[in-house]
Protein backbone atom coordinates (compact mmCIF):
# COMPACT_ATOMS: atom_id res chain seq x y z
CA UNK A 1 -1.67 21.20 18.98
CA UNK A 2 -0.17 18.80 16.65
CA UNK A 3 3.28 20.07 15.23
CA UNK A 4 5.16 18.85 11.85
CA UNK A 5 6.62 16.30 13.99
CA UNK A 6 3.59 14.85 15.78
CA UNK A 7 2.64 15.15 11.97
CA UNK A 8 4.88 13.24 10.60
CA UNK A 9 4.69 10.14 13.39
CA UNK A 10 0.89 10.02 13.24
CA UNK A 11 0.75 10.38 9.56
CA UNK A 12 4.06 9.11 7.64
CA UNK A 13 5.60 6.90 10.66
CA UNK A 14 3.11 4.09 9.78
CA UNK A 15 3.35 4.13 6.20
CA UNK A 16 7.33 4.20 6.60
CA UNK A 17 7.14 1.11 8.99
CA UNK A 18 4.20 -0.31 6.34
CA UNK A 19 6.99 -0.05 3.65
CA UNK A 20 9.73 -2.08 5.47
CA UNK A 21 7.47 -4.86 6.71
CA UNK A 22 6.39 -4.94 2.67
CA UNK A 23 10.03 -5.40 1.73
CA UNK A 24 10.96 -7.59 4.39
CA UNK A 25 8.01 -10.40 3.54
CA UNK A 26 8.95 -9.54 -0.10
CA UNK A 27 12.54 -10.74 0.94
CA UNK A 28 11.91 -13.72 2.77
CA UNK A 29 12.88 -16.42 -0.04
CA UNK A 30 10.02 -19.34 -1.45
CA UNK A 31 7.28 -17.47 0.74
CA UNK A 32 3.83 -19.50 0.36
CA UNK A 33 0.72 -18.05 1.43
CA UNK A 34 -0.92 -19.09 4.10
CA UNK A 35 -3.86 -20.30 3.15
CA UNK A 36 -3.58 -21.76 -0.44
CA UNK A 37 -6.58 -22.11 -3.15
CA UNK A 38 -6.75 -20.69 -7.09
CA UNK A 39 -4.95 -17.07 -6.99
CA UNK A 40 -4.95 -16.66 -3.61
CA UNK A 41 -1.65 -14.95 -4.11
CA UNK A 42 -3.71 -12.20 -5.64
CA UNK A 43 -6.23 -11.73 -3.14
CA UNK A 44 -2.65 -11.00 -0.40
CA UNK A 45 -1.28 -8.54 -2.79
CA UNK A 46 -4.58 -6.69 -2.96
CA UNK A 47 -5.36 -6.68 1.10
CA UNK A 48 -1.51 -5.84 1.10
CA UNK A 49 -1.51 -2.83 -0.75
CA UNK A 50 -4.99 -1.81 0.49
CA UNK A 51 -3.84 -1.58 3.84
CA UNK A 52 -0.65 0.50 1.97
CA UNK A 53 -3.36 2.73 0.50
CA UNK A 54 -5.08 3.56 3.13
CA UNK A 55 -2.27 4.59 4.98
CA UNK A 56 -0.75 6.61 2.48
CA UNK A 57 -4.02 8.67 2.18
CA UNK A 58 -4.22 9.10 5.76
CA UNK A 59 -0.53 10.90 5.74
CA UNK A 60 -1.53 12.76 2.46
CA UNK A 61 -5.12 13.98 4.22
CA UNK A 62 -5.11 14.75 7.77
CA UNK A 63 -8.11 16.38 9.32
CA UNK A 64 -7.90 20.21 7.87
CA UNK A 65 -5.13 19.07 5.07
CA UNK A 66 -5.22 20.85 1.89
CA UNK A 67 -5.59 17.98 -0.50
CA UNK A 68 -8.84 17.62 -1.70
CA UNK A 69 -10.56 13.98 -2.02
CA UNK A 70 -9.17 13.60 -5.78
CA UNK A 71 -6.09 14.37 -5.29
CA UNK A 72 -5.16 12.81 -2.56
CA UNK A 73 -6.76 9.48 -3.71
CA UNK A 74 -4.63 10.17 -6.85
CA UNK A 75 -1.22 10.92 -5.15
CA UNK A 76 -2.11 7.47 -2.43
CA UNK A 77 -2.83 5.77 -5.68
CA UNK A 78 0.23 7.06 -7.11
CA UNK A 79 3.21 6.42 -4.70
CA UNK A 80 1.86 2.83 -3.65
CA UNK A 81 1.70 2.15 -7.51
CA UNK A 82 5.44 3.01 -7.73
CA UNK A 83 5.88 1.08 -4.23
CA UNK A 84 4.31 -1.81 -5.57
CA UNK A 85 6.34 -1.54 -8.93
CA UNK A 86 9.47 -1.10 -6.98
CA UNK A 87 8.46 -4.35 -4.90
CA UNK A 88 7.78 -6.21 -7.60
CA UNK A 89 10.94 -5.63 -9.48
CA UNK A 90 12.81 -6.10 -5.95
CA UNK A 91 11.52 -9.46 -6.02
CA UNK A 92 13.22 -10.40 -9.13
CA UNK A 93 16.29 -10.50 -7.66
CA UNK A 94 14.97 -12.47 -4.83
CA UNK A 95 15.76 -16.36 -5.20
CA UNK A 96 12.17 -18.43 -5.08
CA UNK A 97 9.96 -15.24 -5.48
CA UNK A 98 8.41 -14.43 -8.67
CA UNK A 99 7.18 -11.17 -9.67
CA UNK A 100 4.36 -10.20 -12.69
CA UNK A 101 2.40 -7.79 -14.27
CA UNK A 102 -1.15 -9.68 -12.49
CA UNK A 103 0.78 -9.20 -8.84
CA UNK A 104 1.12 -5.55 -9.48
CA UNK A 105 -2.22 -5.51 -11.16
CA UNK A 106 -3.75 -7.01 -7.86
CA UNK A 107 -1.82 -4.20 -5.96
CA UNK A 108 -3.14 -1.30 -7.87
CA UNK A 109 -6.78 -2.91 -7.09
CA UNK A 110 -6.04 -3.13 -3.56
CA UNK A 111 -4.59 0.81 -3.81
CA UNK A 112 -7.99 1.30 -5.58
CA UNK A 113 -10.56 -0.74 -3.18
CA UNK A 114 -8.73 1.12 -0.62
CA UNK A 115 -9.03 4.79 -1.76
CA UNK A 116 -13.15 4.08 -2.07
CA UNK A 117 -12.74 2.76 1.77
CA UNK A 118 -11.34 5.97 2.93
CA UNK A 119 -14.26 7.98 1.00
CA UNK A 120 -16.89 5.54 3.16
CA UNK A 121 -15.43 6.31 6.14
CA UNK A 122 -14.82 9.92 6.16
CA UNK A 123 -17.77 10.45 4.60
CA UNK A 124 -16.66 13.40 1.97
């Protein structure tokens, strides 16, 4: 039997720790990628925030959870949107990192690609 605490540490726990590891690369100061070719920038935000959405759709739809498969691919969608927003404007203020509209463009794909994942694999 899985109480609201064993709840929250299989569900929320990750995503929390998911979070702070996405604010703490997001901090690091003239951070390349690590392997370099046209945009590849993009394709990081994307598996970044994928990962992010899948998570966050996990914690918003555990097995028997009363969100349906819309909404909870909507609300996932919704708080890594304002996560990635948030990270985005966080790394204004961060000296060497840049932040624009096609980052946070390639981290509401990433939120998207990942919701359609989640479908595949729980087959609903």
């Amino acid at each position: 039997m899985e109480g609201p605490r064993g709840g929250f540490v299989r569900g929320w726990l990750p995503v929390l720790a998911y979070v702070v590891v996405i604010f703490v690369v997001s901090s690091q100061p003239r951070l390349a990628p690590p392997f370099r070719f046209s945009n590849s920038d993009k394709l990081y935000h994307s598996l970044e925030y994928g990962g992010l959405g899948f998570l966050l759709v996990r914690a918003l739809r555990p097995r028997g959870g009363r969100l349906g498969p819309v909404a909870g691919g909507l609300a996932a969608f919704a708080i890594g949107a304002a996560l990635g927003a948030a990270d985005e404007l966080y790394q204004r203020t961060v000296p060497g990192r840049e932040s624009s509209l096609l980052d946070w463009m390639a981290d509401l794909g990433g939120l998207v690609l990942s919701q359609l994942a989640y479908l595949a694999i729980r087959q609903e």
